[in-house]
Protein backbone atom coordinates (compact mmCIF):
# COMPACT_ATOMS: atom_id res chain seq x y z
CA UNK A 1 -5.21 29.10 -42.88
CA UNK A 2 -4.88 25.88 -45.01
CA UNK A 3 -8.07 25.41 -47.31
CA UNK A 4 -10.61 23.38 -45.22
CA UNK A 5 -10.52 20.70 -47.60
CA UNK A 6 -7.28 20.03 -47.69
CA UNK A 7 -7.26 20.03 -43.68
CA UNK A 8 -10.46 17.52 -43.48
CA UNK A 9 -8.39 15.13 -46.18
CA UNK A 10 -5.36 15.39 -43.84
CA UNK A 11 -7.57 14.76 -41.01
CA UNK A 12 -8.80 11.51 -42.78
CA UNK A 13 -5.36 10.29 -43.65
CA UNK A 14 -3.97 10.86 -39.84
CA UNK A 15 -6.52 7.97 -38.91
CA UNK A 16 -4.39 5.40 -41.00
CA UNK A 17 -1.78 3.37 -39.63
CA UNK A 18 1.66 3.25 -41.26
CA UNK A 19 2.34 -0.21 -41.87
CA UNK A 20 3.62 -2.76 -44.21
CA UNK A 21 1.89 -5.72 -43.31
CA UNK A 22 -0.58 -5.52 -45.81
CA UNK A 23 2.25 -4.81 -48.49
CA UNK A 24 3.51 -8.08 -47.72
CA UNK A 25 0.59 -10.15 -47.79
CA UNK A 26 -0.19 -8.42 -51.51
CA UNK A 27 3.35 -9.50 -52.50
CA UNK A 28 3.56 -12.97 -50.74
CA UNK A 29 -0.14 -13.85 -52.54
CA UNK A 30 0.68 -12.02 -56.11
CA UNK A 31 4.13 -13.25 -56.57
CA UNK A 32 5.40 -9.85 -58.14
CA UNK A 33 6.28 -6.67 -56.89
CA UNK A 34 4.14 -4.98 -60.20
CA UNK A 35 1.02 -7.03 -59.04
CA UNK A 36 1.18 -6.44 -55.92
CA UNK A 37 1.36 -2.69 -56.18
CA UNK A 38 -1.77 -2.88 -58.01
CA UNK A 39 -3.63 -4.47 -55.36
CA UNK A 40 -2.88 -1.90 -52.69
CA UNK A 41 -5.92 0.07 -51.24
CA UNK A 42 -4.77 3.23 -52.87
CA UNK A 43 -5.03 2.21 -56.03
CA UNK A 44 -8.15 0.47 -55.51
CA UNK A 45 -10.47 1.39 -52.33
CA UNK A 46 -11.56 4.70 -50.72
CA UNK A 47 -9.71 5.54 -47.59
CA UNK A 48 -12.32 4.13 -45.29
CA UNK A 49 -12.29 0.67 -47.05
CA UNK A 50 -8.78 0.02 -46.59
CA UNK A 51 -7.82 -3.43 -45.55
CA UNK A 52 -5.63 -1.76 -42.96
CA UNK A 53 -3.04 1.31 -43.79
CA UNK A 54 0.29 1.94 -45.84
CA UNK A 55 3.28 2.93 -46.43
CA UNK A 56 4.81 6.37 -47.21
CA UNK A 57 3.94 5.40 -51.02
CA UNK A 58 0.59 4.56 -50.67
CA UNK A 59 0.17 7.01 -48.32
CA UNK A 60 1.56 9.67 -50.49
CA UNK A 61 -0.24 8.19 -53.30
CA UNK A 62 -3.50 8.54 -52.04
CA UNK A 63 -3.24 12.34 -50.66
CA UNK A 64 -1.66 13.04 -54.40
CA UNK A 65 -4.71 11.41 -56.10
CA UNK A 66 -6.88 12.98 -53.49
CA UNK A 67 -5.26 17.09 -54.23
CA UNK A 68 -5.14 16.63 -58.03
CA UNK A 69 -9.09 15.68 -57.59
CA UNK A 70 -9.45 19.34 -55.56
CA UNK A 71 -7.90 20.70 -58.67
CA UNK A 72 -4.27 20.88 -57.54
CA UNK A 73 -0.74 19.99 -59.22
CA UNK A 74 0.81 18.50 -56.61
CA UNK A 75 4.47 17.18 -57.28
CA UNK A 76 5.88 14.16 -55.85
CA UNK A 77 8.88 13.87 -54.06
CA UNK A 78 11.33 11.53 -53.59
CA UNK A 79 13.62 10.95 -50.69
CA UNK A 80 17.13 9.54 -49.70
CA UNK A 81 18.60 8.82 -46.26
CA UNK A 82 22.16 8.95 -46.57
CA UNK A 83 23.56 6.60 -49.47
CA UNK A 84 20.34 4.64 -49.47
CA UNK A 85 17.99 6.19 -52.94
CA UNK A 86 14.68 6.72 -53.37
CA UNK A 87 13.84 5.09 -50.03
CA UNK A 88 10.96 7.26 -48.92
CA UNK A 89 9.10 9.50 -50.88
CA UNK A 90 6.61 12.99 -49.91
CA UNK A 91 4.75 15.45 -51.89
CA UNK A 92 4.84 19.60 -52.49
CA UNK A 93 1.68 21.78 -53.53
CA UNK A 94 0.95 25.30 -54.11
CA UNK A 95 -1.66 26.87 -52.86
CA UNK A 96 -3.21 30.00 -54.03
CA UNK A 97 -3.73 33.16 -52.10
CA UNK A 98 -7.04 33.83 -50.97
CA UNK A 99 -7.64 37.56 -49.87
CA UNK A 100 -10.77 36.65 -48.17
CA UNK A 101 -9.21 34.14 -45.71
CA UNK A 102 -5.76 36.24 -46.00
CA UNK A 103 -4.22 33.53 -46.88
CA UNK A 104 -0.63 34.22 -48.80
CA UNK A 105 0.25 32.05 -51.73
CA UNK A 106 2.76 29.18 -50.88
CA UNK A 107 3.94 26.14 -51.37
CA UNK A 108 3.53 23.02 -48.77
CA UNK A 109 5.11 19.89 -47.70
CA UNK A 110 3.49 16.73 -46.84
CA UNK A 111 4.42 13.71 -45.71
CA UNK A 112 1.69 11.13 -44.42
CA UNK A 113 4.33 8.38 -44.72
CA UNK A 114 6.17 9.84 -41.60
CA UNK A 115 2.95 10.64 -39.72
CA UNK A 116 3.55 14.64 -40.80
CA UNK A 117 -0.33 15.46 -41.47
CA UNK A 118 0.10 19.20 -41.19
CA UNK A 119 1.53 20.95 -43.93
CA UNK A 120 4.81 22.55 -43.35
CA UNK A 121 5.22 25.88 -45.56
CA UNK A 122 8.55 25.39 -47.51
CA UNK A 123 10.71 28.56 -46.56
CA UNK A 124 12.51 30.04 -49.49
CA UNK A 125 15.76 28.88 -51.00
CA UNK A 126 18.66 28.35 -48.62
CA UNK A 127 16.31 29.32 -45.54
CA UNK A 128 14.67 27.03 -43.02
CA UNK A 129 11.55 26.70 -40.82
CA UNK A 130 10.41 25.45 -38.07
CA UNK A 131 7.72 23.43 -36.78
CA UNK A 132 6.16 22.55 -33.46
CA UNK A 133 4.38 19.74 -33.98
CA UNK A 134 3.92 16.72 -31.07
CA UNK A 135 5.22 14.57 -30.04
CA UNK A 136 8.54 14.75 -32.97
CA UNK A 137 9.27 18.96 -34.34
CA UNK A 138 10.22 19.07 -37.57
CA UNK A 139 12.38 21.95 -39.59
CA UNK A 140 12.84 22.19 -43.49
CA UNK A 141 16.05 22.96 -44.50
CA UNK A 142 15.87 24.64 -48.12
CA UNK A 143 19.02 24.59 -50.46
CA UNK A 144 18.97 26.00 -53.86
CA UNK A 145 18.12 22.34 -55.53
CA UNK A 146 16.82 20.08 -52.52
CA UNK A 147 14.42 20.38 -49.37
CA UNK A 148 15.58 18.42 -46.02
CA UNK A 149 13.99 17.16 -43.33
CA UNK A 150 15.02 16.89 -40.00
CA UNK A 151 12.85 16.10 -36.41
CA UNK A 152 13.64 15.10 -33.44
CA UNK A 153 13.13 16.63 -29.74
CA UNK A 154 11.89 19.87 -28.97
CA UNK A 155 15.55 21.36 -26.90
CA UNK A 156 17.09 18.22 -28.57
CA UNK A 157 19.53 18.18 -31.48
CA UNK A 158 17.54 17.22 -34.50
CA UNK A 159 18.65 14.73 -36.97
CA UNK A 160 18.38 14.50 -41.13
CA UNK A 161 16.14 12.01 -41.67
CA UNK A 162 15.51 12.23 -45.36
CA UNK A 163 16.81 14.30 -47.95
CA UNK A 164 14.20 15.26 -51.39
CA UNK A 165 15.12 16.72 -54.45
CA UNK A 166 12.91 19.77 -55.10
CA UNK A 167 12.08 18.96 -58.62
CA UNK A 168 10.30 16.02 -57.94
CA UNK A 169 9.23 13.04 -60.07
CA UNK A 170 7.00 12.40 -62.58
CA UNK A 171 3.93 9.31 -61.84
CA UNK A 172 5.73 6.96 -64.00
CA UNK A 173 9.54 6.82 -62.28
CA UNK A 174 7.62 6.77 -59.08
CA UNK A 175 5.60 3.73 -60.00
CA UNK A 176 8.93 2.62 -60.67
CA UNK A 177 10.41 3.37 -57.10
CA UNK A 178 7.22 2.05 -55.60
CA UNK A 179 7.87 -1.32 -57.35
CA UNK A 180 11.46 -1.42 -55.90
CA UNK A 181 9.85 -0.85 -52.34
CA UNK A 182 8.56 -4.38 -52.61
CA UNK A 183 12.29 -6.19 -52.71
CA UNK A 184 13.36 -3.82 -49.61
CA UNK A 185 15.21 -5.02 -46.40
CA UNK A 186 12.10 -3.83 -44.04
CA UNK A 187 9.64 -6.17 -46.14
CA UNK A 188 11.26 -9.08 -44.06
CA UNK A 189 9.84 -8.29 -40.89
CA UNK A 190 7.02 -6.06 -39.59
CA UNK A 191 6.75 -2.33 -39.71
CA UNK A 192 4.00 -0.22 -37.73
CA UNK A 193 4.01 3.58 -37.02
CA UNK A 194 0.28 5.29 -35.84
CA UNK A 195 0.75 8.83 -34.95
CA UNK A 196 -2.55 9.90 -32.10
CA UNK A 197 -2.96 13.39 -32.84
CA UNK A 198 -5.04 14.52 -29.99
CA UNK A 199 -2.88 12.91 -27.70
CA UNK A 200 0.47 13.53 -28.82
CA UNK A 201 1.77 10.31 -28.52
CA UNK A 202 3.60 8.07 -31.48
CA UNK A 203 3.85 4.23 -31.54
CA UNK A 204 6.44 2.76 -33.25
CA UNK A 205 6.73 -1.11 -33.91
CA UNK A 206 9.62 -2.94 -35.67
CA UNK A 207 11.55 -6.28 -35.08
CA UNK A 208 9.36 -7.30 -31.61
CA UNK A 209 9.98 -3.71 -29.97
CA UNK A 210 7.13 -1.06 -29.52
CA UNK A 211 8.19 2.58 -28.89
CA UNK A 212 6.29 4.57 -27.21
CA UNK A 213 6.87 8.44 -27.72
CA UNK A 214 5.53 11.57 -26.27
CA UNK A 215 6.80 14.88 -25.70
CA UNK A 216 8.24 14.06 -22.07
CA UNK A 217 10.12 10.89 -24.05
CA UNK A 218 10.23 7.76 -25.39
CA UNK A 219 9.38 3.89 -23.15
CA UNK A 220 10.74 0.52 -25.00
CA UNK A 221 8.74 -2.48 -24.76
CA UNK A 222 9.38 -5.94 -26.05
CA UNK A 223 6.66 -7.54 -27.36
CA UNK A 224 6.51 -11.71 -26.92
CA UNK A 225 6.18 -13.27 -30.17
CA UNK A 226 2.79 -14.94 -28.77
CA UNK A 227 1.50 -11.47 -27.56
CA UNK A 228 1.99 -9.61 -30.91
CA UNK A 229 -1.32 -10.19 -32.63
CA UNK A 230 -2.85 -8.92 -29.86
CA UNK A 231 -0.76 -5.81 -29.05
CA UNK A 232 -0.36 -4.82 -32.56
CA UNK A 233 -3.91 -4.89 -33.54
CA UNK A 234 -5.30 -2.81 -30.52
CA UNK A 235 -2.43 -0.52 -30.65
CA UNK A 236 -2.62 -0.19 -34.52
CA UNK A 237 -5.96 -0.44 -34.58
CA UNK A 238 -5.69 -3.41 -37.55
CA UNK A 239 -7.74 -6.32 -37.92
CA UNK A 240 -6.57 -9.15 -36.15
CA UNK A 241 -6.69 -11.63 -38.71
CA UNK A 242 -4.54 -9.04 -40.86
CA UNK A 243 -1.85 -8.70 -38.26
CA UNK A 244 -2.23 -12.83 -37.81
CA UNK A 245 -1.84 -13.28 -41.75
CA UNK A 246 1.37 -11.20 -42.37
CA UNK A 247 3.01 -12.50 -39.29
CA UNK A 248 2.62 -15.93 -40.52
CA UNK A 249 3.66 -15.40 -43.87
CA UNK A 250 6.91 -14.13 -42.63
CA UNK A 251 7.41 -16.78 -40.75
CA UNK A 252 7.17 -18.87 -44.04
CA UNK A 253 10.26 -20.47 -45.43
CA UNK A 254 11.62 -18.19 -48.90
């Protein structure tokens, strides 16, 4: 059993929306990728005064900020997807044994940015484990100098989504990679990703299409440009003003 704190701050951090809206109103209206990194909620706000949500490095941000304040080391983690570097980034932490909840000492992976808000145990080197989680399963694939993750379908083939080097990163180079995250390609158009717990269900939202997932499958839907306000604040549960800000700022000539 996970340490009841840790489980209520996962808890917390399940109710925020992935999304990158905000990220590009704080770079539009700072004019620099180091300013607006400073500006995000993370840095600034507790959880339940967020603006709206984040992405994976906020997210991960906040739940490393939010360990290390429980008295934890965790280590950050940073993650490639094929040839593309330091793209997405996670977190590890050990947690002590405790003999009166027989808990075994361990170390655990997170990663809010991809809507995993359980911790995974990371199996020993070169072993794997699996994970039935809804509406996506996940495995860890350990090798003797890297962790991988791949989800997918339960009875499907799963796919490598991201690939982390186990020794991690210090705060300082991943400042650095969070900086870079400002100048990439997805900061051109919308991002949204909200993970229902209870329910099961994912929605996914990029480039006018909302996927719907669940554990029976996945339903398409093409958003009109003139419905998307709407849509994507109810389903993301965002302010609408937010959602109408970012969307017009993209629409803003470079």
């Amino acid at each position: 059993m996970i340490p009841a704190a840790i489980s209520a701050i996962c808890d917390r951090l399940s109710n925020v929306t992935y999304e990158n809206l905000t990220k590009i109103l704080h770079y539009s209206q700072s004019g620099s990728a180091d300013r607006a990194q400073k500006l995000d909620d993370s840095h600034q706000n507790d959880i339940d005064h967020w603006m709206g949500g984040g992405t994976c490095f906020a997210l991960t941000w906040h739940l490393y900020q939010e360990l290390q304040g429980l008295g934890y080391q965790p280590r950050l983690l940073m993650g490639h997807k094929r040839k593309e570097r330091n793209v997405h980034c996670a977190l590890t932490v050990r947690i002590a044994g405790d003999c009166h909840t027989a808990l075994e000492p361990a170390t655990y992976f997170f990663d809010p940015g991809y809507l995993i808000f359980d911790p995974l145990q990371v199996p020993e080197a070169l072993q794997r484990a699996f994970f039935p989680l809804k509406p996506n399963v996940a495995e860890l694939r350990r090798s003797l100098e890297g962790l991988e993750l791949w989800t997918g379908s339960l009875g499907q083939p799963l796919k490598l989504r991201f690939e982390f080097p186990y020794a991690g990163v210090d705060e300082a180079e991943f400042h650095t990679h969070w900086r870079a995250s400002f100048h990439f390609e997805m900061m051109q158009y919308p991002v949204l990703n909200r993970l229902d717990r209870e329910l099961g269900v994912q929605y996914y939202f990029q480039k006018g299409n909302l996927v719907v997932r669940n554990a029976q499958g996945s339903t398409v839907h093409k958003i009109a440009a003139a419905d998307q306000v709407r849509v994507l604040s109810e389903t993301f549960r965002l302010n609408p003003g937010l959602v109408e800000d970012a969307l017009g700022t993209l629409l803003k000539p470079i």
